[in-house]
C-alpha atoms as a PDB file:
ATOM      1  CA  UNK A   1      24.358 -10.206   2.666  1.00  0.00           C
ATOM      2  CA  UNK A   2      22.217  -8.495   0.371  1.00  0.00           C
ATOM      3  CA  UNK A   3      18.493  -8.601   0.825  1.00  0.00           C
ATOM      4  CA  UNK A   4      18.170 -10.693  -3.062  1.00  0.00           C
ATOM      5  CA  UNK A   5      19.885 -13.486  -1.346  1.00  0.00           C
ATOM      6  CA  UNK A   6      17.657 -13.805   1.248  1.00  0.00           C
ATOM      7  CA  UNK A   7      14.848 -16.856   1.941  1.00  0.00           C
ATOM      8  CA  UNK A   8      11.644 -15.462   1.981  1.00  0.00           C
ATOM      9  CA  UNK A   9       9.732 -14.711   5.089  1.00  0.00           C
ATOM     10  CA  UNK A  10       8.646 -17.165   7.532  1.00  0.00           C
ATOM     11  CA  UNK A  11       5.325 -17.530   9.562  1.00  0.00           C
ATOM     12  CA  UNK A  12       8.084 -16.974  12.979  1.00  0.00           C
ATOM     13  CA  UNK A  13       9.126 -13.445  11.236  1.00  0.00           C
ATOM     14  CA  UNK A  14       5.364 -12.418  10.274  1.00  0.00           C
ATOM     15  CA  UNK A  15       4.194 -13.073  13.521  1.00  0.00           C
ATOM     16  CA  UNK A  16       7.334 -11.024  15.033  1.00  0.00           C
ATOM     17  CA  UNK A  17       5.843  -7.838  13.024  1.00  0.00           C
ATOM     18  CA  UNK A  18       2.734  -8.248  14.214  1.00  0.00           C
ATOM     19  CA  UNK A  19       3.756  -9.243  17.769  1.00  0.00           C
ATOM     20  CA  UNK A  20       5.475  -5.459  17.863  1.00  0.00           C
ATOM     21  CA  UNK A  21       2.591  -3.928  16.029  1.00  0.00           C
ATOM     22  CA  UNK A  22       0.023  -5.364  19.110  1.00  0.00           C
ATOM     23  CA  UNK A  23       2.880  -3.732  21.502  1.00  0.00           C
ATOM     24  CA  UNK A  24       2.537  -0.237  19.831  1.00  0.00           C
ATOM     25  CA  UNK A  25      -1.296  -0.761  19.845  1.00  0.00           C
ATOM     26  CA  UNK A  26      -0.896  -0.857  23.764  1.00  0.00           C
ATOM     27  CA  UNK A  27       0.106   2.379  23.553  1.00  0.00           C
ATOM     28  CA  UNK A  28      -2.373   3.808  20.230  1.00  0.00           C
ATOM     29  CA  UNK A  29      -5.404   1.511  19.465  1.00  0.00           C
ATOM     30  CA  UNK A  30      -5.274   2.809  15.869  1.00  0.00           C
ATOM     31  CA  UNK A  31      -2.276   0.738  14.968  1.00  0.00           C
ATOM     32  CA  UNK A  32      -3.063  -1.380  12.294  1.00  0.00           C
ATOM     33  CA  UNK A  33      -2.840  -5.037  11.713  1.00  0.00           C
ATOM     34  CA  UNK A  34       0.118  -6.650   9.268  1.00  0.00           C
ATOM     35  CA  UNK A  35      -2.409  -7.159   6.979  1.00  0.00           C
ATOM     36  CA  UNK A  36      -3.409  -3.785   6.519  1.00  0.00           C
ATOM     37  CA  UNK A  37       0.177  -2.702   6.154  1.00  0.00           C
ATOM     38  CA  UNK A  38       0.291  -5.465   3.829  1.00  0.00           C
ATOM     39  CA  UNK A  39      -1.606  -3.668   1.473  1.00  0.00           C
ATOM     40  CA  UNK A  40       0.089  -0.523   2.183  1.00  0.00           C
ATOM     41  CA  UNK A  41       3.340  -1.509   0.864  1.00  0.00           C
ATOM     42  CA  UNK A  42       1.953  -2.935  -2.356  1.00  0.00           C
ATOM     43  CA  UNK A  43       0.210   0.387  -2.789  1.00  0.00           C
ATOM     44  CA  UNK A  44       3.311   2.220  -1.839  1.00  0.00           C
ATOM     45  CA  UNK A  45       5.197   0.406  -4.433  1.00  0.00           C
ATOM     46  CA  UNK A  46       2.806   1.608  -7.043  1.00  0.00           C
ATOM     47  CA  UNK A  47       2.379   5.291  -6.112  1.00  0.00           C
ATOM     48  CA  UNK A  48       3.937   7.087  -8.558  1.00  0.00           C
ATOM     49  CA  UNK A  49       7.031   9.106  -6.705  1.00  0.00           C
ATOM     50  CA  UNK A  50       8.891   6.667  -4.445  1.00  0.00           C
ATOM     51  CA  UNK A  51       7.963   6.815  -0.760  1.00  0.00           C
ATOM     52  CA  UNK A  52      10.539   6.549   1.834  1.00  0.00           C
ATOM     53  CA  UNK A  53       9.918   4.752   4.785  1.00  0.00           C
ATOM     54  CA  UNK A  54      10.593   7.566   6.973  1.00  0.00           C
ATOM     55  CA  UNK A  55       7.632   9.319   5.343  1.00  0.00           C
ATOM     56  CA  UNK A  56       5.027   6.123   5.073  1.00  0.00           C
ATOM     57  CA  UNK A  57       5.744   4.925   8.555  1.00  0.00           C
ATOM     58  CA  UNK A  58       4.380   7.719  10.400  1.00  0.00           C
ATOM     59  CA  UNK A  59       0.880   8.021   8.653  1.00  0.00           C
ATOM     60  CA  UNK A  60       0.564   3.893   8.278  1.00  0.00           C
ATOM     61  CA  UNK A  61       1.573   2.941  11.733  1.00  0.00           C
ATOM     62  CA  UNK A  62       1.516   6.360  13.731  1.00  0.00           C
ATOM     63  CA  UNK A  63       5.167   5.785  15.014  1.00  0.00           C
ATOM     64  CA  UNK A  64       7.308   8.896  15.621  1.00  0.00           C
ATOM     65  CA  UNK A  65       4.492  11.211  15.208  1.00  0.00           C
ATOM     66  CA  UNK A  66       3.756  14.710  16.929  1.00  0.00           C
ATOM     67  CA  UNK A  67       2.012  12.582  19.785  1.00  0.00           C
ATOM     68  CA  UNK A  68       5.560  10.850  20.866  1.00  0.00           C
ATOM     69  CA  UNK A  69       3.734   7.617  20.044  1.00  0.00           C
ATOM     70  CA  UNK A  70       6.558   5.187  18.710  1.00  0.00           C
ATOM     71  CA  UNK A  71       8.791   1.985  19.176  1.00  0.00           C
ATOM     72  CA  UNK A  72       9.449   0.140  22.974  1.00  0.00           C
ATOM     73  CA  UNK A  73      13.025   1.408  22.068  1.00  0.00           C
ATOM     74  CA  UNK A  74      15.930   1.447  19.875  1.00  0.00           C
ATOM     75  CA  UNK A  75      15.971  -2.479  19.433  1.00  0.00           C
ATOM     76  CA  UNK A  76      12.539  -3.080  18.648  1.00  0.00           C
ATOM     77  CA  UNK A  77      12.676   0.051  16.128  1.00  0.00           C
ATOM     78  CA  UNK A  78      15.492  -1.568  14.685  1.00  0.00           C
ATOM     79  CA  UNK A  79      13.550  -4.575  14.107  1.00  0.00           C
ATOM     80  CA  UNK A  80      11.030  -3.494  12.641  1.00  0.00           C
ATOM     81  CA  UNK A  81      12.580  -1.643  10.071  1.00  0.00           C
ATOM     82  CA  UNK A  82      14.336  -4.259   8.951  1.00  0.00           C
ATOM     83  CA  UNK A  83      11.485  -7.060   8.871  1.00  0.00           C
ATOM     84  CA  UNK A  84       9.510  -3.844   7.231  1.00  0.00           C
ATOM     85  CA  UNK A  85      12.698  -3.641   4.464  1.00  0.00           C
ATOM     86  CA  UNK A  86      12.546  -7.433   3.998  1.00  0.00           C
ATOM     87  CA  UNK A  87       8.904  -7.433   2.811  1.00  0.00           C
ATOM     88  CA  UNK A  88       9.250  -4.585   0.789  1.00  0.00           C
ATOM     89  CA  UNK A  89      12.303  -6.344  -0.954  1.00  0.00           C
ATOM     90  CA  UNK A  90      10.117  -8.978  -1.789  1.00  0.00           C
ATOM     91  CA  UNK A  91       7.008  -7.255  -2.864  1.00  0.00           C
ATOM     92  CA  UNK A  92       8.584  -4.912  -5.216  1.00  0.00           C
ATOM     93  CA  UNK A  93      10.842  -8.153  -6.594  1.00  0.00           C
ATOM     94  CA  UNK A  94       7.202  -9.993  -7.058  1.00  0.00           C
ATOM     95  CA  UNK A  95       6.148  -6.811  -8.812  1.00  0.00           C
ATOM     96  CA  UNK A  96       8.875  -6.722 -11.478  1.00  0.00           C
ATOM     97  CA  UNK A  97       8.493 -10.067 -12.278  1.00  0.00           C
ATOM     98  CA  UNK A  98       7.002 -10.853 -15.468  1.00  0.00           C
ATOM     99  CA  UNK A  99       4.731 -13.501 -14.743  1.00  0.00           C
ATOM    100  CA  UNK A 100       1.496 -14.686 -16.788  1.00  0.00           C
ATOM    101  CA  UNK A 101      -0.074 -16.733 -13.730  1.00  0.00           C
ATOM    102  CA  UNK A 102      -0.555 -16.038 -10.061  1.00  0.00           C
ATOM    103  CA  UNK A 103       0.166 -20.276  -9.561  1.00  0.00           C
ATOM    104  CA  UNK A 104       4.238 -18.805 -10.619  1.00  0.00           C
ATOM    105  CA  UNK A 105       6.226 -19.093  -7.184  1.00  0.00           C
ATOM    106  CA  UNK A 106       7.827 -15.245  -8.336  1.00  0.00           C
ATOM    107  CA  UNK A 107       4.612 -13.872  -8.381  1.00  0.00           C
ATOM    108  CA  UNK A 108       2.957 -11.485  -6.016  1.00  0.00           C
ATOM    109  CA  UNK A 109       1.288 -13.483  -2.606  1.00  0.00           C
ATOM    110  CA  UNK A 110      -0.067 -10.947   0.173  1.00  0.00           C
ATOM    111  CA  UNK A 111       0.111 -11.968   3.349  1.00  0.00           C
ATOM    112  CA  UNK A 112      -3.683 -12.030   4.112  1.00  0.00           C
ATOM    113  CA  UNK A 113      -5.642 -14.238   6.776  1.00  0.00           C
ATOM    114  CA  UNK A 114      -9.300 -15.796   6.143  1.00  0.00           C
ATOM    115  CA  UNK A 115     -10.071 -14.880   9.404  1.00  0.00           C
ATOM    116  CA  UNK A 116     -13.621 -16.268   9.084  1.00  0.00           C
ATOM    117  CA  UNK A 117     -12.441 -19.416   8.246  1.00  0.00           C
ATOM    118  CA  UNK A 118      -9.947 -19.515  10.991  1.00  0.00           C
ATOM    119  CA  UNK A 119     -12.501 -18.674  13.678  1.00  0.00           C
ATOM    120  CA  UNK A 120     -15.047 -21.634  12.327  1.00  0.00           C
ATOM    121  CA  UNK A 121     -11.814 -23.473  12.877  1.00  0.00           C
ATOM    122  CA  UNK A 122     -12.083 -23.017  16.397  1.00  0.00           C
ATOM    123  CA  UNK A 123     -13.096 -25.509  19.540  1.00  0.00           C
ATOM    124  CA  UNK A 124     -17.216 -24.441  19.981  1.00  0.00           C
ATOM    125  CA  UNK A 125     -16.375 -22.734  23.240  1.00  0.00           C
ATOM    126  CA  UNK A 126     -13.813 -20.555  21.778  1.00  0.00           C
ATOM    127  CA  UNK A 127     -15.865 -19.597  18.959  1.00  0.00           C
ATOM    128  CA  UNK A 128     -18.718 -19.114  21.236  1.00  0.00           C
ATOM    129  CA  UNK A 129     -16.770 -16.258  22.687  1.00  0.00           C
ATOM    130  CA  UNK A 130     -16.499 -14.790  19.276  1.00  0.00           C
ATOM    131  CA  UNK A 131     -20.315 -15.136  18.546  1.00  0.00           C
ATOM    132  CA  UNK A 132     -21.558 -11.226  17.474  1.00  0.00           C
ATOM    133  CA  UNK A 133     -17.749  -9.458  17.202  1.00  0.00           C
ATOM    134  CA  UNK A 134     -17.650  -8.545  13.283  1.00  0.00           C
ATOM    135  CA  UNK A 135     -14.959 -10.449  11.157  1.00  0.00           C
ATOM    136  CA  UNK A 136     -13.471  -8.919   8.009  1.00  0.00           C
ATOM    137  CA  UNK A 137     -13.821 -11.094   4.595  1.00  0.00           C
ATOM    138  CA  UNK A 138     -10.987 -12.283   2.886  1.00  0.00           C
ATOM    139  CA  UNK A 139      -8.373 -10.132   1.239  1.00  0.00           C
ATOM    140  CA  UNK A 140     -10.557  -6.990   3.188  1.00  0.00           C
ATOM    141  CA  UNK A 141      -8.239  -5.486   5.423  1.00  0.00           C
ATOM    142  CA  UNK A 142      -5.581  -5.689   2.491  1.00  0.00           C
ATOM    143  CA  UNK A 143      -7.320  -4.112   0.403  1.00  0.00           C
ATOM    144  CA  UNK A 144      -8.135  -1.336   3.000  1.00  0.00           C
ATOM    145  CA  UNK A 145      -4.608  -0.772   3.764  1.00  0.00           C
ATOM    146  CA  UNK A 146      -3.768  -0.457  -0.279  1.00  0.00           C
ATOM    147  CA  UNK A 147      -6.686   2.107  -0.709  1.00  0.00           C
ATOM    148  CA  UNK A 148      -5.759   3.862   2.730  1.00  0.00           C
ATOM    149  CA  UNK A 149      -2.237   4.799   1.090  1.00  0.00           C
ATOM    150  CA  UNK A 150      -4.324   5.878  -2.075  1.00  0.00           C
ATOM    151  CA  UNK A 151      -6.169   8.418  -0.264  1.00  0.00           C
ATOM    152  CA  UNK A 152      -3.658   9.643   1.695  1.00  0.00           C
ATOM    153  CA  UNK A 153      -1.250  10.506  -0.891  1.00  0.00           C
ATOM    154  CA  UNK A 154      -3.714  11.601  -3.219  1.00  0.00           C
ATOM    155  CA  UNK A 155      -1.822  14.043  -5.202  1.00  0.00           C
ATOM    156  CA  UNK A 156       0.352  10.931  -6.196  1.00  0.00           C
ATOM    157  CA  UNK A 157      -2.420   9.164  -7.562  1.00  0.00           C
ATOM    158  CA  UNK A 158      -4.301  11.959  -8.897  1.00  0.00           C
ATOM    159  CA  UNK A 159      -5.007  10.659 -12.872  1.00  0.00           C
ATOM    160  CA  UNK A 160      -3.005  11.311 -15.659  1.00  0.00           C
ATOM    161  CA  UNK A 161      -4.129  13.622 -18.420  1.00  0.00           C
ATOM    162  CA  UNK A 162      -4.273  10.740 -20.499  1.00  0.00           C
ATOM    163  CA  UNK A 163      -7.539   9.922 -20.221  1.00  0.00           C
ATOM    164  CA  UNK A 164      -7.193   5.830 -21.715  1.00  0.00           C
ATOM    165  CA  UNK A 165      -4.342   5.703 -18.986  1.00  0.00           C
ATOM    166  CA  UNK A 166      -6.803   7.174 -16.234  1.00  0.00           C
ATOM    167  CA  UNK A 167      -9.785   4.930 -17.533  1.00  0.00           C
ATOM    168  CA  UNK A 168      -7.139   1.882 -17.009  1.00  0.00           C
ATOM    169  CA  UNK A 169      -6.229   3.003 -13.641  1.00  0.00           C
ATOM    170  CA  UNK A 170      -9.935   3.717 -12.074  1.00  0.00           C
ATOM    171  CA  UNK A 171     -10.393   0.179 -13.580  1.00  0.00           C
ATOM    172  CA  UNK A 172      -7.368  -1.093 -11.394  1.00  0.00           C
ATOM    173  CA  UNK A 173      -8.641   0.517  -8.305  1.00  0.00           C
ATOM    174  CA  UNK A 174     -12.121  -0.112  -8.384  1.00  0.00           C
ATOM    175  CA  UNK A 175     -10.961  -4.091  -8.674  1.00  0.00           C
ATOM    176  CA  UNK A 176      -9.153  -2.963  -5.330  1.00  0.00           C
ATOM    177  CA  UNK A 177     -11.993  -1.384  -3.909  1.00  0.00           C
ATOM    178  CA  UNK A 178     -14.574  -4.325  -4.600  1.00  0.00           C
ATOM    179  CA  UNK A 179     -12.350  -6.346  -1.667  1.00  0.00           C
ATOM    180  CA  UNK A 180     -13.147  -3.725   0.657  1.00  0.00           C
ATOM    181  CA  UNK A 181     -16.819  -4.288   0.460  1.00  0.00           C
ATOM    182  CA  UNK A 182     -18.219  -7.879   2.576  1.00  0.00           C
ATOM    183  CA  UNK A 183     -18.232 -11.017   1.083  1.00  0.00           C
ATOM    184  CA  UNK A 184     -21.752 -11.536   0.945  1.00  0.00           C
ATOM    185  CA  UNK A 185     -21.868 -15.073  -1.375  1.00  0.00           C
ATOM    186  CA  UNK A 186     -22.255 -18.486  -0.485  1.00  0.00           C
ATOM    187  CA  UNK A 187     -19.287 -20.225   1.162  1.00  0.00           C
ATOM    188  CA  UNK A 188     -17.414 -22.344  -0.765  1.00  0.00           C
ATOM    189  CA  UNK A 189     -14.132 -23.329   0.418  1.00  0.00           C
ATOM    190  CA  UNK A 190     -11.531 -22.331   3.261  1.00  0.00           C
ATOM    191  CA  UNK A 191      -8.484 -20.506   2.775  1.00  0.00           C
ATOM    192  CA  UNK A 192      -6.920 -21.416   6.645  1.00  0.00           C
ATOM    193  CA  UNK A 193      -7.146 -24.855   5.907  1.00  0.00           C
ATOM    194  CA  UNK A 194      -8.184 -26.711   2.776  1.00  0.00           C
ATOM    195  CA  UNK A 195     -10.606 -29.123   5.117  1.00  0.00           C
ATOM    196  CA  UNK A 196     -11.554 -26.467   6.833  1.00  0.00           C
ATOM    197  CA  UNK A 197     -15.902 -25.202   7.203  1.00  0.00           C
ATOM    198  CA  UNK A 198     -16.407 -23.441   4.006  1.00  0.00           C
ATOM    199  CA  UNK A 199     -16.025 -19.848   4.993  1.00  0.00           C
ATOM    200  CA  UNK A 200     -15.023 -17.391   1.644  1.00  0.00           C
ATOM    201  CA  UNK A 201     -17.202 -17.730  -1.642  1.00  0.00           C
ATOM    202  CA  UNK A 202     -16.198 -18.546  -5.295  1.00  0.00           C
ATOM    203  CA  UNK A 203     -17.135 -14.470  -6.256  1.00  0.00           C
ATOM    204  CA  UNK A 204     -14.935 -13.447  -3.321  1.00  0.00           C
ATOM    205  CA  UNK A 205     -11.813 -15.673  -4.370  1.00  0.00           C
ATOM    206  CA  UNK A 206     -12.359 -14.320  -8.031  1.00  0.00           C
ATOM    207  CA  UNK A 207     -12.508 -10.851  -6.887  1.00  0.00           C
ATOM    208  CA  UNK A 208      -9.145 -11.612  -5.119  1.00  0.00           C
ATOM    209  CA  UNK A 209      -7.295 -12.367  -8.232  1.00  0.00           C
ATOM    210  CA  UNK A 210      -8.091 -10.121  -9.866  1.00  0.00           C
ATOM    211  CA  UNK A 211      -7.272  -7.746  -7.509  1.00  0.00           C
ATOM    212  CA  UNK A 212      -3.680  -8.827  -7.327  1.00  0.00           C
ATOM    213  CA  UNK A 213      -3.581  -8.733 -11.257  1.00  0.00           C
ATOM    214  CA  UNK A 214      -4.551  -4.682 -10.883  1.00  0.00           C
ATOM    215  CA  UNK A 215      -1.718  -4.072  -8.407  1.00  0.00           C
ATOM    216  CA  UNK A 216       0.372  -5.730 -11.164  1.00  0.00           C
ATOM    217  CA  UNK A 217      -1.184  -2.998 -13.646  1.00  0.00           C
ATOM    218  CA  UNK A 218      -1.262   0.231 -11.005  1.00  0.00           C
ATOM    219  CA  UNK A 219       2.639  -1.003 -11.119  1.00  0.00           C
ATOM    220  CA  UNK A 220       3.534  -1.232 -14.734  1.00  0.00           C
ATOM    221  CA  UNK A 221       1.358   1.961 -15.834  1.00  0.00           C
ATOM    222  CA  UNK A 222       3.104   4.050 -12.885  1.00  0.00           C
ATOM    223  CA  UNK A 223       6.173   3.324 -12.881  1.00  0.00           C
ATOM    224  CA  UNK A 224       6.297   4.119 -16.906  1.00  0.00           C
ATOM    225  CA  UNK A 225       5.183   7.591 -16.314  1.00  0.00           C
ATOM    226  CA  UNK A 226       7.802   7.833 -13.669  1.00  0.00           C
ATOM    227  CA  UNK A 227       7.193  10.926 -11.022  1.00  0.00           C
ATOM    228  CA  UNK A 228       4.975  13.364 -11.892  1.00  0.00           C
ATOM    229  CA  UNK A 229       7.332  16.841 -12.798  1.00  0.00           C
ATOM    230  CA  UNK A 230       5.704  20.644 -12.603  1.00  0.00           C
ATOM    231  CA  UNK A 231       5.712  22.777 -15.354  1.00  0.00           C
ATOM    232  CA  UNK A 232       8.000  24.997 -16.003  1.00  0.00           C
ATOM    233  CA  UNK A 233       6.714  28.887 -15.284  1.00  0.00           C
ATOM    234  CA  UNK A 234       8.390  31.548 -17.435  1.00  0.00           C
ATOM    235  CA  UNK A 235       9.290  34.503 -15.245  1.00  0.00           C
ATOM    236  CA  UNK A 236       7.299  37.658 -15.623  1.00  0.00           C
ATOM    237  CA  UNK A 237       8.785  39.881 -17.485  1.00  0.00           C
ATOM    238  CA  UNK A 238       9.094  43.649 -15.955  1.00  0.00           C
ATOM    239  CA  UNK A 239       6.881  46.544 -17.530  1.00  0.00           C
ATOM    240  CA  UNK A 240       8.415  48.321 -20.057  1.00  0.00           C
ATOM    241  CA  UNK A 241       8.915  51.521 -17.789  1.00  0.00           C
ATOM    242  CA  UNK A 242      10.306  49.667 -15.022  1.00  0.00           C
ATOM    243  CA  UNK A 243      13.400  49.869 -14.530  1.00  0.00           C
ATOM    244  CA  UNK A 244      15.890  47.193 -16.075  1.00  0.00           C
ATOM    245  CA  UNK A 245      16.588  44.008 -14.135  1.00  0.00           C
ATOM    246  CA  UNK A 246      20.561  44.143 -15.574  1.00  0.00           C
ATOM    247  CA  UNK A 247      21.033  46.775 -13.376  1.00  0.00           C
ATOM    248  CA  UNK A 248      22.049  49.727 -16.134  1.00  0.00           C
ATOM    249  CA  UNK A 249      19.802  52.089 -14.677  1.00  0.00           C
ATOM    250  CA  UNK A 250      17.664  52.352 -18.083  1.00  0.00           C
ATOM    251  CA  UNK A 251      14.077  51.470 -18.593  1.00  0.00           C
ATOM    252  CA  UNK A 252      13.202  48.430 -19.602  1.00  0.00           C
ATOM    253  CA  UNK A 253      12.106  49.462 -22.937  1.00  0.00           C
ATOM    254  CA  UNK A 254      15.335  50.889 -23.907  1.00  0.00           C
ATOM    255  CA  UNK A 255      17.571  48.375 -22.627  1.00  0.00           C
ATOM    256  CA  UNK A 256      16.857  44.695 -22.758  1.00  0.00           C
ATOM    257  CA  UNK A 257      13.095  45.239 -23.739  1.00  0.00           C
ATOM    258  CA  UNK A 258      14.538  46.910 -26.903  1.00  0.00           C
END
């Protein structure tokens, strides 16, 4: 079955990811959340020369890396991969579609938490044991996983000589970048639950959308300049008293250089 003819992913096969990511996290605190690799894929899809997963994995996650720091075992690898594959599948599908609102069930949804909201969800003595432990904003941690794979495969997303193209893709990115700043405005709605305590503010869920709309444009403007090529370097030519590279056993001058 291929992946096109798939249902998308459940809330069961989210928290699966993220129950295997809090596993390897036993073993290397610097494992991210879903939500961070979230934001990593969606940046991965835009970077300019495809990135295999063999090659992203390592750097996002920090599994098979020099400090033997990987999967439980082969089954949980295995897993992974493929609940890894699955999202991508869908992200790049949400990508490609040509869609003129973010209300259009094709278009692109991350799979981001309003934590703060969640945790002003919670009984008073449970959220009395949060009291003081910081709590990202909404869309924040998605936004630092997208800008994470910017910076780390920089010479992918180094501008164009273009310079309208590179104006339209600092413009893209610094939409990105605003969501990895605090949401510092007044509350005005919450995105766990829709009768939920206000918890993320009007400027925040602006910024949001328009965030997703410059992962849409990072897409379409990288994907038409395709992977970036070297030039080509003529070979220096030998000096006119060296000897000939055709092997005759002349000089240059009086054989090819002629």
């Amino acid at each position: 079955m291929s992946n096109e003819s798939l249902p998308p992913m459940d809330n069961a096969e989210f928290d699966a990811l993220e129950a295997i990511l809090d596993d390897l996290r036993t073993r290397d605190e610097e494992v991210p959340q879903w939500e961070f690799c979230e934001g990593a894929i969606a940046a991965l899809l835009c970077t300019r020369r495809p990135v295999s997963v063999e090659e992203s994995l390592p750097v996002i996650i920090g599994v098979n890396d020099e400090d033997g720091v990987g999967f439980a075992d082969a089954a949980q690898a295995s897993q992974f991969r493929a609940l890894w594959q699955r999202r991508w599948d869908e992200v790049a599908a949400a990508l490609a579609a040509k869609v003129e609102s973010l209300d259009d069930e094709r278009a692109y949804q991350p799979e981001v938490m309003d934590v703060r909201g969640a945790v002003a969800m919670l009984p008073d003595a449970e959220r009395a044991e949060m009291q003081g432990q910081p709590l990202p904003a909404f869309g924040q941690v998605w936004a630092l996983g997208f800008m994470f794979v910017v910076e780390n495969w920089d010479e992918e997303w180094a501008p164009p000589r273009d310079a309208e193209t590179a104006t339209w893709i600092d413009e893209a990115l610094d939409a990105i970048v605003a969501l990895t700043e605090d949401d510092t405005g007044k509350p005005a709605f919450n995105m766990h639950a829709e009768d939920g305590p206000p918890s993320v503010s009007d400027a925040r869920a602006n910024d949001f959308g328009s965030a997703i709309w410059a992962v849409y444009d990072l897409h379409q403007i990288w994907q038409s300049l395709g992977p970036r090529t070297e030039p080509l370097r003529k070979a220096e030519e030998p000096g006119r008293n060296d000897p000939c590279p055709c092997g005759s056993g002349k000089k240059y001058k009086k054989c090819h250089g002629a």
